[in-house]
N, C-alpha and C. Protein backbone atom coordinates (compact mmCIF):
# COMPACT_ATOMS: atom_id res chain seq x y z
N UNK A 1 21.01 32.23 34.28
CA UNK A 1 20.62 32.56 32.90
C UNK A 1 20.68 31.32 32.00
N UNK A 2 22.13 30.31 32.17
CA UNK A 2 21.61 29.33 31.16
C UNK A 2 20.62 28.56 31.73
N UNK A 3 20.24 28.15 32.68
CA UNK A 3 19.21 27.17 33.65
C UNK A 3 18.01 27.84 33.10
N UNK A 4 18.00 29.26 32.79
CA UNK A 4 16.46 29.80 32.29
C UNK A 4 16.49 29.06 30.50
N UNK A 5 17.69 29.38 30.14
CA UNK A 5 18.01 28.99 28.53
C UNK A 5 17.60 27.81 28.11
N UNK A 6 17.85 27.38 28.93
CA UNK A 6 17.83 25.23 28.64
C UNK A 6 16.81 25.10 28.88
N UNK A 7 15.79 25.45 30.19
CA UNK A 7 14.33 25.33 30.60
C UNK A 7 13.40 26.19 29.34
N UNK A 8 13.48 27.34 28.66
CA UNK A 8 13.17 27.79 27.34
C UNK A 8 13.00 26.76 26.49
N UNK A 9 13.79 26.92 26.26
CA UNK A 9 14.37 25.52 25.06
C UNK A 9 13.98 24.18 24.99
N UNK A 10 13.78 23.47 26.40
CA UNK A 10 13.07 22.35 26.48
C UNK A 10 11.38 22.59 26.27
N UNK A 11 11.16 23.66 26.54
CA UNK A 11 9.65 23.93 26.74
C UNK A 11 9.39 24.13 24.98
N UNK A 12 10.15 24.97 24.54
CA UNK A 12 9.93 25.08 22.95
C UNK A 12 10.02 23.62 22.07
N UNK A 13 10.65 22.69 22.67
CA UNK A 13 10.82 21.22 22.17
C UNK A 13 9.67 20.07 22.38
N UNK A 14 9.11 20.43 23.72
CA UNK A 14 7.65 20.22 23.66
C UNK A 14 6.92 20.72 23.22
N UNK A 15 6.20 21.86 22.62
CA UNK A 15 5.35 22.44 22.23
C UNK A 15 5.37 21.83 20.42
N UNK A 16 6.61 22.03 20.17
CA UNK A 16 7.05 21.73 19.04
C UNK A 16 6.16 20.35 18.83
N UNK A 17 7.01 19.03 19.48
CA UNK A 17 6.66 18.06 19.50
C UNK A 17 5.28 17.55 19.66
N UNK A 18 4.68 18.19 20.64
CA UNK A 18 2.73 17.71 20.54
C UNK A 18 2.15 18.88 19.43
N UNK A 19 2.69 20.01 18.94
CA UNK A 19 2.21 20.17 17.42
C UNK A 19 1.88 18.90 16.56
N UNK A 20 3.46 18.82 16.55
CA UNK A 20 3.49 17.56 15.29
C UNK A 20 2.74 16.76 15.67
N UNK A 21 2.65 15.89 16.48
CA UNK A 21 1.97 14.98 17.02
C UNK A 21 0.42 15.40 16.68
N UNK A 22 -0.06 16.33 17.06
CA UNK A 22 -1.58 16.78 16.97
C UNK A 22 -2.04 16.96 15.43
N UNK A 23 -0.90 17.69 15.08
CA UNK A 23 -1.17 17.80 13.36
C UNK A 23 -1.19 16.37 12.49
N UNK A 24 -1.11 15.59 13.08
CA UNK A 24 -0.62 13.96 12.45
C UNK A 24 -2.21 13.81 11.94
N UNK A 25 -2.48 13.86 10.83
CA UNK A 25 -4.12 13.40 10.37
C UNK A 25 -4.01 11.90 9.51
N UNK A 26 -5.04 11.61 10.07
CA UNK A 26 -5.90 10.49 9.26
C UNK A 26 -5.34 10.37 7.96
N UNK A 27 -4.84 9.21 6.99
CA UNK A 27 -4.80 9.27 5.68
C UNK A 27 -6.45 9.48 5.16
N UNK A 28 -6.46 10.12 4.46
CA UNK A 28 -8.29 10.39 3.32
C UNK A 28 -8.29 9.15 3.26
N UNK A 29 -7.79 8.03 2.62
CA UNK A 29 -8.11 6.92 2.32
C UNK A 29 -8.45 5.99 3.46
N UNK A 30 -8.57 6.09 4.71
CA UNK A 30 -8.87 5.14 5.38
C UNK A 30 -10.14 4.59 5.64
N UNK A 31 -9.88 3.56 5.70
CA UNK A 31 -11.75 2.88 6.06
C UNK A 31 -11.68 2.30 6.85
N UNK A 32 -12.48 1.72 7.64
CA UNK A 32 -13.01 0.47 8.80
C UNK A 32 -11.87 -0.94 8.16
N UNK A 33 -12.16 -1.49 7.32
CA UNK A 33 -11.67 -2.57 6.57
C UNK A 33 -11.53 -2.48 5.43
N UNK A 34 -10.71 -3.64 4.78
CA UNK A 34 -10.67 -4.10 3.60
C UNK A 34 -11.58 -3.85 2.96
N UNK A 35 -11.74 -3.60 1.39
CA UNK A 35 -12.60 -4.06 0.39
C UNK A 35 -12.01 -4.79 -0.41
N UNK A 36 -13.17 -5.32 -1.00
CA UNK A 36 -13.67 -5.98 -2.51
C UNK A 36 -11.81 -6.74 -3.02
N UNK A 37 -11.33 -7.20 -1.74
CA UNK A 37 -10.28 -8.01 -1.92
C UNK A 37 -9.99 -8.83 -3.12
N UNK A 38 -11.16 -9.79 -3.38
CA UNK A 38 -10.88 -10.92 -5.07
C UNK A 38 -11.86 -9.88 -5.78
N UNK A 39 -11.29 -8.68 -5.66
CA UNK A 39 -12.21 -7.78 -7.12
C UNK A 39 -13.33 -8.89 -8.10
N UNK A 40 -13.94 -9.05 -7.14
CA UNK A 40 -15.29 -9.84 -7.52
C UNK A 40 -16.52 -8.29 -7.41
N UNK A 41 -16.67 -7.26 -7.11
CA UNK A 41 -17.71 -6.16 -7.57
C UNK A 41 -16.38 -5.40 -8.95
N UNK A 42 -17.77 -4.59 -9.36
CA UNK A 42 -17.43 -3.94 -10.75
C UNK A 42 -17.56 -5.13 -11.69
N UNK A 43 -17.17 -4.11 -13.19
CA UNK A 43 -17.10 -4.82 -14.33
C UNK A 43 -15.81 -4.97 -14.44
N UNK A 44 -15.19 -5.55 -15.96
CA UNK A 44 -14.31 -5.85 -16.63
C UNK A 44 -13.79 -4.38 -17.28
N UNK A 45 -12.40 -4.38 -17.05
CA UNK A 45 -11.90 -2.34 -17.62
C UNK A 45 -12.75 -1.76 -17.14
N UNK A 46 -12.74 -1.46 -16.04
CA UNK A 46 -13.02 -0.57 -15.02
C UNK A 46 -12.12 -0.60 -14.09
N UNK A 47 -12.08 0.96 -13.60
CA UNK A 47 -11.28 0.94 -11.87
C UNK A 47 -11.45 0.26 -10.98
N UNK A 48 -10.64 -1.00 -10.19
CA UNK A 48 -11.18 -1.47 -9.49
C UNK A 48 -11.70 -0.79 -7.66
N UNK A 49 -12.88 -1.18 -7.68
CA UNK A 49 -13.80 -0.50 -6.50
C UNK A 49 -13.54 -0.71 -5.18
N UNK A 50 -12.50 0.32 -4.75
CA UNK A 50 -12.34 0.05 -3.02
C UNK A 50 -10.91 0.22 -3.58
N UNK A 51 -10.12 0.78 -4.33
CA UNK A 51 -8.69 0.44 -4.59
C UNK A 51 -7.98 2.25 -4.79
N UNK A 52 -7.07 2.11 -4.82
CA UNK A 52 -6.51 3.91 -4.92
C UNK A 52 -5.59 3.15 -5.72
N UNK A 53 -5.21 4.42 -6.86
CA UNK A 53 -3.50 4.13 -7.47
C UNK A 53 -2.76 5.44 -7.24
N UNK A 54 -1.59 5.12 -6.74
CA UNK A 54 -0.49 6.76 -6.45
C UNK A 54 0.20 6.17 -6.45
N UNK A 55 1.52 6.95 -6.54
CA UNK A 55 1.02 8.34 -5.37
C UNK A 55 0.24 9.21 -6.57
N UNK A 56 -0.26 10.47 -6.21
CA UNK A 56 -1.07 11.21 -6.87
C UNK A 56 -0.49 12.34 -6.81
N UNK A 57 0.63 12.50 -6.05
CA UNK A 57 1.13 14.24 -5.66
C UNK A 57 1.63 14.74 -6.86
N UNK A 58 2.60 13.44 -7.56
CA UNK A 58 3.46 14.26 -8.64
C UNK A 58 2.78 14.33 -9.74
N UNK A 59 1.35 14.40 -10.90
CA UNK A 59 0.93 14.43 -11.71
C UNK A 59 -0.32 14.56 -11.44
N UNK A 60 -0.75 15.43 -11.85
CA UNK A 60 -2.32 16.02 -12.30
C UNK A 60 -3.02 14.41 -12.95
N UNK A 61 -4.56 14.16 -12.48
CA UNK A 61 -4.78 13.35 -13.04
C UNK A 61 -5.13 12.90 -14.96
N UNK A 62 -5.33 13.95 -15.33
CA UNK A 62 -5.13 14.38 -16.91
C UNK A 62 -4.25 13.22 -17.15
N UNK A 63 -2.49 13.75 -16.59
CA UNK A 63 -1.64 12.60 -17.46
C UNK A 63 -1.45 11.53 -16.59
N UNK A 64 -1.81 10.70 -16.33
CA UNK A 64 -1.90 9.50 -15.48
C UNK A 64 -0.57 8.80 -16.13
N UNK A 65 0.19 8.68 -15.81
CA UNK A 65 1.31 7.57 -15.93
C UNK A 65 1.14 5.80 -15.61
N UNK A 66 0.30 5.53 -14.74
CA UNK A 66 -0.32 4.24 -14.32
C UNK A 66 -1.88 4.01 -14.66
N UNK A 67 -2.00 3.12 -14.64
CA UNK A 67 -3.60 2.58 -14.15
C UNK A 67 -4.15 1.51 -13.75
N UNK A 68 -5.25 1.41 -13.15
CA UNK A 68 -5.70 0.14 -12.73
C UNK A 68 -6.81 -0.65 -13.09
N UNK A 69 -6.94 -1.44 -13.56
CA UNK A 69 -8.42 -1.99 -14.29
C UNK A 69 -8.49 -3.67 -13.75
N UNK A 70 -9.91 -3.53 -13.81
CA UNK A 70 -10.59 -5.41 -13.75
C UNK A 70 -10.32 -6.13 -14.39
N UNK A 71 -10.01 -7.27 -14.37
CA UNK A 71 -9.70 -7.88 -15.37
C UNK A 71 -10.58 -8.99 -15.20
N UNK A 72 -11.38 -10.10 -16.33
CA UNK A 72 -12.15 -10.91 -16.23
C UNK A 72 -11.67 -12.65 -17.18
N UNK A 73 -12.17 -13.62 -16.70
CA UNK A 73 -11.79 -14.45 -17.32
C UNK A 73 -10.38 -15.68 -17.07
N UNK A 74 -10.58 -16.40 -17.99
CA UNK A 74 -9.05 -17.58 -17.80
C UNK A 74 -7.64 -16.46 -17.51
N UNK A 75 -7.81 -15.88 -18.09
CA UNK A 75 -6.28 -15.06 -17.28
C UNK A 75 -6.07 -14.55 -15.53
N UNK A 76 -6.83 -14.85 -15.29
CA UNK A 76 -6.94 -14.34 -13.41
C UNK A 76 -6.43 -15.82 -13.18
N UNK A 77 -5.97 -15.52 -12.00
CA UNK A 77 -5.98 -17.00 -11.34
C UNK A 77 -7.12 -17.64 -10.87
N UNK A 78 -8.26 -16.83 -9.76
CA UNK A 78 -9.21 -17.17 -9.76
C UNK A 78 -9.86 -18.18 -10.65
N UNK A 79 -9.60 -17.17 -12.08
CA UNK A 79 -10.86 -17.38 -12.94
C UNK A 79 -12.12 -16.97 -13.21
N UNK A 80 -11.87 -15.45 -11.95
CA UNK A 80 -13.23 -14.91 -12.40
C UNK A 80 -12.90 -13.53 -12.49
N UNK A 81 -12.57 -12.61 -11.80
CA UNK A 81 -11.98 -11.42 -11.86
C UNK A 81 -10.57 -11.08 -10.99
N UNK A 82 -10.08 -10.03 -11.30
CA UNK A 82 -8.53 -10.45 -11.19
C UNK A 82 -8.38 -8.22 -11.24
N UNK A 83 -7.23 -8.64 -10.82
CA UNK A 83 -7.06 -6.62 -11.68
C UNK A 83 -5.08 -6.14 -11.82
N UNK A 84 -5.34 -5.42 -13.32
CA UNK A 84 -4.29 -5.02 -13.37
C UNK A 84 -3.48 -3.50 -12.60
N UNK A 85 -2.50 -3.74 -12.99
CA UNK A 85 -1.72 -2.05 -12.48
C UNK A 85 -1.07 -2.32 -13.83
N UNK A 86 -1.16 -1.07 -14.74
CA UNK A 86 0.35 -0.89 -15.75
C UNK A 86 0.68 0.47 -16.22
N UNK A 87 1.56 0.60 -17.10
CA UNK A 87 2.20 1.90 -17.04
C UNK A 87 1.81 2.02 -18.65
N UNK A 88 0.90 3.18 -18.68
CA UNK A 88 0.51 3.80 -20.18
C UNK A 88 1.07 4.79 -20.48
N UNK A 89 2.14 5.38 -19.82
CA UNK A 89 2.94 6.19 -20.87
C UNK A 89 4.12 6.43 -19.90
N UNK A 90 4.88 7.14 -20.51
CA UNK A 90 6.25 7.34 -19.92
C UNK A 90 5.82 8.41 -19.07
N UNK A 91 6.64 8.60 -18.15
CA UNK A 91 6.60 9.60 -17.30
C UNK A 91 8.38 10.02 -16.08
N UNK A 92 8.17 10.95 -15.12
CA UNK A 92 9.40 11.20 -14.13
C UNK A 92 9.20 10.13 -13.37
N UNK A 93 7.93 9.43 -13.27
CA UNK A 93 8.55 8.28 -11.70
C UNK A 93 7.78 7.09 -12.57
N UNK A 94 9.06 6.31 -12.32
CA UNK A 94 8.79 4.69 -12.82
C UNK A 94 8.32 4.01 -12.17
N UNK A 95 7.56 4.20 -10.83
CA UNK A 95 6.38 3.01 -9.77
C UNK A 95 5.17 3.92 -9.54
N UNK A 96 4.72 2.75 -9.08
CA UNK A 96 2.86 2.99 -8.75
C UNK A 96 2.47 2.10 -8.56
N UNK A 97 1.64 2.25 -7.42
CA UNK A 97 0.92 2.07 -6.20
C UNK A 97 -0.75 1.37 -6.12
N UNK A 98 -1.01 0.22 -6.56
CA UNK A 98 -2.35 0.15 -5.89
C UNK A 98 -2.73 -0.53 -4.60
N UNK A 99 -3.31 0.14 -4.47
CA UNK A 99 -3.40 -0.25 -2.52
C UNK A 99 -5.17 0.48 -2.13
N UNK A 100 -4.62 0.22 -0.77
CA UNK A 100 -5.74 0.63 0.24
C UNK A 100 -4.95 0.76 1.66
N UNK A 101 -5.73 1.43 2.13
CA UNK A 101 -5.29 2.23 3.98
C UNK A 101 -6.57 1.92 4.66
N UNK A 102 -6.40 1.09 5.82
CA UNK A 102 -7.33 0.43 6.89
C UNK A 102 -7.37 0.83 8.11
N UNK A 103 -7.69 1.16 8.81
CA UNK A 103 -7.68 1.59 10.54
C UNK A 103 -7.22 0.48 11.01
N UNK A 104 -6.32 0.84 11.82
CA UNK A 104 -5.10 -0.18 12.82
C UNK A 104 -6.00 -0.50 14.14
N UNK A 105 -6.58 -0.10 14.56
CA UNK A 105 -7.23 0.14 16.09
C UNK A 105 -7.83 -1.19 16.16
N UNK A 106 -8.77 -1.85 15.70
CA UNK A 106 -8.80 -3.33 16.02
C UNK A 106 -7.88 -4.34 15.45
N UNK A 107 -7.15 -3.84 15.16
CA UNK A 107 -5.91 -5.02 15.20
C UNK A 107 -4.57 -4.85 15.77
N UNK A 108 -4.47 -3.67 16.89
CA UNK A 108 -2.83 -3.91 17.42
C UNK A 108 -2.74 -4.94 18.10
N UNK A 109 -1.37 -4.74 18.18
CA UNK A 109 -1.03 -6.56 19.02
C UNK A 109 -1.75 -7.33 18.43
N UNK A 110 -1.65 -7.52 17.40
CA UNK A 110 -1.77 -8.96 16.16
C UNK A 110 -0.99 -9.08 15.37
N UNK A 111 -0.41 -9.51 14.46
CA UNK A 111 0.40 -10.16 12.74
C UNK A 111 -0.63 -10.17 12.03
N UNK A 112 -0.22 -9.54 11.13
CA UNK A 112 -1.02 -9.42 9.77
C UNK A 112 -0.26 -10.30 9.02
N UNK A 113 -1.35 -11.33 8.12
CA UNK A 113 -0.54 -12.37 7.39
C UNK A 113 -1.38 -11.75 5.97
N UNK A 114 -0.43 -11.36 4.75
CA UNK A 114 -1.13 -10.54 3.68
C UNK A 114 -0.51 -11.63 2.85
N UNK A 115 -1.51 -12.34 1.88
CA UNK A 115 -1.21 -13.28 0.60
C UNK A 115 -2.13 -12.73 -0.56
N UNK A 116 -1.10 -12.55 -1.64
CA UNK A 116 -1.66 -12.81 -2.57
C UNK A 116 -1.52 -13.69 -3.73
N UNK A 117 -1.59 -13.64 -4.80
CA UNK A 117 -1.25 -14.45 -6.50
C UNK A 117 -0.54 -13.04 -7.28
N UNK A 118 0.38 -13.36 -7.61
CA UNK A 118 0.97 -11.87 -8.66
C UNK A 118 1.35 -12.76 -9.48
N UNK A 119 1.71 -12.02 -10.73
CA UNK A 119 2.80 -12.36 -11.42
C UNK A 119 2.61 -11.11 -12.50
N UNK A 120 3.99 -10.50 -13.33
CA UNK A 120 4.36 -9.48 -13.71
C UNK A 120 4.51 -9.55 -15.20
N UNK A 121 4.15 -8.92 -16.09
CA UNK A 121 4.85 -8.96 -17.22
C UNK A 121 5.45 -7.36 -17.56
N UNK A 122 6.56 -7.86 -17.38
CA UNK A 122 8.16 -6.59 -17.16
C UNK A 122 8.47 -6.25 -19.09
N UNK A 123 8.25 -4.97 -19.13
CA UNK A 123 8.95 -4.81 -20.23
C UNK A 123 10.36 -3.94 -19.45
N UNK A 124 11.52 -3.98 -20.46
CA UNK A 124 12.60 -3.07 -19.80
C UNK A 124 13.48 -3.78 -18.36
N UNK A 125 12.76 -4.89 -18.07
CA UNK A 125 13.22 -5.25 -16.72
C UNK A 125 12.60 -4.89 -15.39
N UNK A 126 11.63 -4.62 -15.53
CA UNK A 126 10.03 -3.70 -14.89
C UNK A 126 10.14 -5.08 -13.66
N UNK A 127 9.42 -4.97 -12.49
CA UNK A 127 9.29 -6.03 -11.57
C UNK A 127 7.80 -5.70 -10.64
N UNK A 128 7.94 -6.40 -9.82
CA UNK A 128 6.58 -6.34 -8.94
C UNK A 128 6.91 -6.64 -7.56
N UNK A 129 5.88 -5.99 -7.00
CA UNK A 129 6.14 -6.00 -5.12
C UNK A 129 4.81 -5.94 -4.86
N UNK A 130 4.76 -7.03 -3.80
CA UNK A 130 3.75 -6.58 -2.48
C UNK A 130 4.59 -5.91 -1.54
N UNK A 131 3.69 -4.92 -0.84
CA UNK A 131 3.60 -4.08 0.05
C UNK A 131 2.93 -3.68 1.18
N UNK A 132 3.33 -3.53 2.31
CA UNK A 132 2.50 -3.41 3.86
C UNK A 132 3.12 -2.43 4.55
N UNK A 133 2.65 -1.06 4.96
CA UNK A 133 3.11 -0.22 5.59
C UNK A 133 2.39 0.31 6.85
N UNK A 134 2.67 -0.02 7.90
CA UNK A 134 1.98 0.49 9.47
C UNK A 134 2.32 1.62 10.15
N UNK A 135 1.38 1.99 10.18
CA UNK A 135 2.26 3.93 10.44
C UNK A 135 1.15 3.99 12.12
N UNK A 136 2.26 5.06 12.95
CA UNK A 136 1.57 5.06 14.22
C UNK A 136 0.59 6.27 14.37
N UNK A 137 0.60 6.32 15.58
CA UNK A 137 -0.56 7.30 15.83
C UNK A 137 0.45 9.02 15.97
N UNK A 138 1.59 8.69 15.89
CA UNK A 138 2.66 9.96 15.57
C UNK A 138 3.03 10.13 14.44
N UNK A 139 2.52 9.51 13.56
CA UNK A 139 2.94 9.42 12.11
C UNK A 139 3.91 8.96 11.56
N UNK A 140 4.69 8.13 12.95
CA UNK A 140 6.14 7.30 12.48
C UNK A 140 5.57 6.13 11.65
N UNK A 141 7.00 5.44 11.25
CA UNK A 141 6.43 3.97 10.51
C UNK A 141 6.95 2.78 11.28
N UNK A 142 6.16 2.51 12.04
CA UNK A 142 6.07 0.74 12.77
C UNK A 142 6.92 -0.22 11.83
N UNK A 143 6.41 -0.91 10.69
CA UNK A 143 6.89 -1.43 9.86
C UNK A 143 6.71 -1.21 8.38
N UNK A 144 7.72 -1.52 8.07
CA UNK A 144 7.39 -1.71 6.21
C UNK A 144 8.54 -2.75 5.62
N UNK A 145 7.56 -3.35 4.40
CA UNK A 145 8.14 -4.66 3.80
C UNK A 145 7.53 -4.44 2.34
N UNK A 146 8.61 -4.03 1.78
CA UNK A 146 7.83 -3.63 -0.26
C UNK A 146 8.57 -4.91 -0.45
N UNK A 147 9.50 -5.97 -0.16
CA UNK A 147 10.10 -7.02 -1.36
C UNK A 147 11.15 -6.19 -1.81
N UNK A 148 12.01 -5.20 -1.33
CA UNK A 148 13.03 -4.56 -2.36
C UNK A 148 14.05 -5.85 -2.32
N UNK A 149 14.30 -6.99 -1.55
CA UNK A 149 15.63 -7.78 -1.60
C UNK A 149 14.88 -8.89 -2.21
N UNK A 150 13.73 -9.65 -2.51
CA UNK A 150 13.07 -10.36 -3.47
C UNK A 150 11.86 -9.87 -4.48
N UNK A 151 12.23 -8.97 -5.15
CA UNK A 151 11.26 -8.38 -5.99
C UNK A 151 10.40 -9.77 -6.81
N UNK A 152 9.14 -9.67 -7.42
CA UNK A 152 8.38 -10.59 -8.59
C UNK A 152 8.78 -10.44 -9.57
N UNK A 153 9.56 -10.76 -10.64
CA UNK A 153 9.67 -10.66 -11.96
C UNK A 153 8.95 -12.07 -12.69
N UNK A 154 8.22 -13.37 -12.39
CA UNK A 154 7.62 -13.75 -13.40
C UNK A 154 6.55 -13.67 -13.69
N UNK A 155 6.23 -14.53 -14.71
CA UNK A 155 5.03 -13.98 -15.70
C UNK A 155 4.12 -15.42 -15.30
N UNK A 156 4.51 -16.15 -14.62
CA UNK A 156 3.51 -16.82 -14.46
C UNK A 156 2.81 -16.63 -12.38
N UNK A 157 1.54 -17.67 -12.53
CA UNK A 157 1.03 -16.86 -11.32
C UNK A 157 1.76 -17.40 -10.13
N UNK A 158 1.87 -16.91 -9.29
CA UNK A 158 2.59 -17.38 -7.79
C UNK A 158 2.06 -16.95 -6.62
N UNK A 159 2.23 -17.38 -5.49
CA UNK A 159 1.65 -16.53 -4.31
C UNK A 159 2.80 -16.13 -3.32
N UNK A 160 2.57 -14.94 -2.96
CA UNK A 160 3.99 -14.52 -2.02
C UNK A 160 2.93 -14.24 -0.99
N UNK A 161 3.46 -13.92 0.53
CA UNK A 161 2.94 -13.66 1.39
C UNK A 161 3.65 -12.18 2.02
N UNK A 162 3.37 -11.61 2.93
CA UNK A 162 4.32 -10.52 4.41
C UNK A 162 3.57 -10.95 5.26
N UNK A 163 4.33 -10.75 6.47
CA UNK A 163 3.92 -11.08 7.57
C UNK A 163 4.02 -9.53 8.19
N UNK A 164 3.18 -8.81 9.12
CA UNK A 164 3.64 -7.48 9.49
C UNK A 164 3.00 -7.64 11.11
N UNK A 165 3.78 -7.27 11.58
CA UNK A 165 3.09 -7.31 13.35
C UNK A 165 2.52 -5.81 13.25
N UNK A 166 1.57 -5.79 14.09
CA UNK A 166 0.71 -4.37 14.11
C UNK A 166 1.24 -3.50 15.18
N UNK A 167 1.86 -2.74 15.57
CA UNK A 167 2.11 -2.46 16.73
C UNK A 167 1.40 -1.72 17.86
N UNK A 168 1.23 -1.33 18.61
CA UNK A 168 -0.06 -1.08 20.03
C UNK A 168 -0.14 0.23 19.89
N UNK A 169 0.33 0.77 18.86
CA UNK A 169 0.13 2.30 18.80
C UNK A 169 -0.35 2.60 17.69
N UNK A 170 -0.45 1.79 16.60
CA UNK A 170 -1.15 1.72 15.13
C UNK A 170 -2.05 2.26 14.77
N UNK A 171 -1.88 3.32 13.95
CA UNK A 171 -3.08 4.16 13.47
C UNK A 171 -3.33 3.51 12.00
N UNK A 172 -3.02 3.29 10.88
CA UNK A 172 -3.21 2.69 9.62
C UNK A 172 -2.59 1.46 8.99
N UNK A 173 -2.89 0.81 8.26
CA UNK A 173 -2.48 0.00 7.64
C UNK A 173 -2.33 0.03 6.13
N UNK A 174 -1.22 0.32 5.53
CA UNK A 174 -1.36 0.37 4.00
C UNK A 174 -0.92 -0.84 3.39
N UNK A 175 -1.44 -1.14 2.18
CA UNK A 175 -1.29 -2.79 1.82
C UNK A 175 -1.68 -2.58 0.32
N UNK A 176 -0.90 -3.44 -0.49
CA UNK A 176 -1.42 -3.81 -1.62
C UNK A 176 -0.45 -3.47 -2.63
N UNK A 177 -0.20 -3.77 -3.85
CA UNK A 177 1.14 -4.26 -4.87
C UNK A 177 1.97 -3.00 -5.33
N UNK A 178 2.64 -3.09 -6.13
CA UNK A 178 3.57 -2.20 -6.51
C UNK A 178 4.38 -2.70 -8.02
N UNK A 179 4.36 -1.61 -8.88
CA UNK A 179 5.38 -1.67 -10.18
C UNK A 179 6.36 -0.78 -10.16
N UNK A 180 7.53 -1.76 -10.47
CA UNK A 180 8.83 -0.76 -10.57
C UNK A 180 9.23 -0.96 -11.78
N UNK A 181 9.14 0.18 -12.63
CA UNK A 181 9.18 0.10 -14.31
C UNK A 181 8.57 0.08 -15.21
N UNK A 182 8.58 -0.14 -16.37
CA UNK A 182 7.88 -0.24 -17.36
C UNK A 182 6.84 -1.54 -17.52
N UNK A 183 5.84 -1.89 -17.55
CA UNK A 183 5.26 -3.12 -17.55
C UNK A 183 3.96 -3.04 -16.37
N UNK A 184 3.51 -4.73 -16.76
CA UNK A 184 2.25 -4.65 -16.09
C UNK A 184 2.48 -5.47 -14.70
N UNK A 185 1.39 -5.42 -13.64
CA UNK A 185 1.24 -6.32 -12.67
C UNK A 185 -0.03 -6.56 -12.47
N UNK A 186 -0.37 -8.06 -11.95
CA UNK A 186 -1.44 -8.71 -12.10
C UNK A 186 -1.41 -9.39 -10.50
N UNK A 187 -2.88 -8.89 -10.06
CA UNK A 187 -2.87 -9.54 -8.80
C UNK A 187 -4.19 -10.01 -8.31
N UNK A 188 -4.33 -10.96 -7.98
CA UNK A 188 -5.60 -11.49 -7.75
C UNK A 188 -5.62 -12.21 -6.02
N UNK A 189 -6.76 -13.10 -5.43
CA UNK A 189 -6.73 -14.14 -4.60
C UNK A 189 -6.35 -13.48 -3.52
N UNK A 190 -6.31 -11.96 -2.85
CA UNK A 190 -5.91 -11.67 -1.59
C UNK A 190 -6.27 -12.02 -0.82
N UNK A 191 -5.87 -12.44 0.39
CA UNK A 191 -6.07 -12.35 1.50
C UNK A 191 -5.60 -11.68 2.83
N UNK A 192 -6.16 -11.21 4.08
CA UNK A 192 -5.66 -11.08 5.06
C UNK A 192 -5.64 -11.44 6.52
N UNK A 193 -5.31 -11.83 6.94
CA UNK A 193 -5.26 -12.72 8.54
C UNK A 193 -4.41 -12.13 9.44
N UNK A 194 -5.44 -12.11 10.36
CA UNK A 194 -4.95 -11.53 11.80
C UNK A 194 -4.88 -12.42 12.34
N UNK A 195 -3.53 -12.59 13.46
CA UNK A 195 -3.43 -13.42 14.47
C UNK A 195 -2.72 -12.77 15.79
N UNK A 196 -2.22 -13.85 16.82
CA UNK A 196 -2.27 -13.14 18.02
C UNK A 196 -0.43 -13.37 17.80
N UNK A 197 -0.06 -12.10 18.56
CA UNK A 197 1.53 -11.93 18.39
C UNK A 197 2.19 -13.34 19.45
């Protein structure tokens, strides 16, 4: 009887397990590649094109707590277009997210080398992060690197890099800056490079 119990039980732990596994979907946001990296398409105050801001779960878009716009001119590093993230009104969660989600499948077993130019202007003590998150084909997370032990707090431009290895089971790639607090972030000059592990 327990030999039937335990054999039950293991069988219910598989079934369980390739559920989850099967139910694991696609992020909506994924594409083939990158876009419009040096937000060189669109205008000036506009959304920038190819970009998401969230998370989106906790607020109806009505009250937007964040946003993201083009920015044009000597203030980019470039010098030609550039784009912000900032926080237009108070709200329950003090970060937000602009990014993008990429299909992992031509790049496992590579390093992702992600650079950009940030720099932050913090009201309150507000800061800035790049961000890279690799999630598998089970929906675990491979790696992640937000900067929580070197956050951005200046106001002038700089370039930080992550390095993220892809791992051989890689279903997505999420990438791209982050505000913690009150204030703006400014990011321009991305890049990304694949290389061999």
């Amino acid at each position: 009887m327990k030999t039937l119990l335990k054999l039950l039980t293991a069988a219910v732990a598989m079934v369980n397990s390739a559920f989850c596994q099967s139910a694991c979907q696609q992020p909506r946001e994924m594409r083939p590649t990158a876009l419009n990296l040096g937000f060189a398409e669109g205008s000036a105050d506009t959304p920038p094109i190819g970009w998401f801001v969230g998370p989106e779960w906790y607020r109806p878009p009505q009250s937007a707590v964040h946003e993201a716009r083009v920015v044009s001119g000597a203030s980019c590093n470039s010098g030609k277009q550039c784009a912000i993230l900032r926080t237009v009104q108070n709200g329950d969660h003090n970060r937000s997210f602009l990014y993008q989600v990429i299909d992992a499948a031509q790049y496992r077993g590579k390093t992702l080398t992600l650079r950009a130019a940030v720099r932050v202007e913090p009201t309150e003590g507000a800061v800035a992060r790049l961000l890279v998150r690799v999630h598998a084909t089970d929906c675990s997370t491979t790696f992640r690197d937000d900067m929580g032990n070197h956050p951005i707090a200046g106001n002038t431009w700089a370039y930080y890099e992550i390095q993220a290895p892809i791992a051989l089971n890689a279903q997505d790639i999420e990438f791209g800056t982050q505000i913690v607090g009150w204030g703006s972030v400014w990011i321009d000059s991305i890049s990304m490079n694949f290389s061999k592990q």
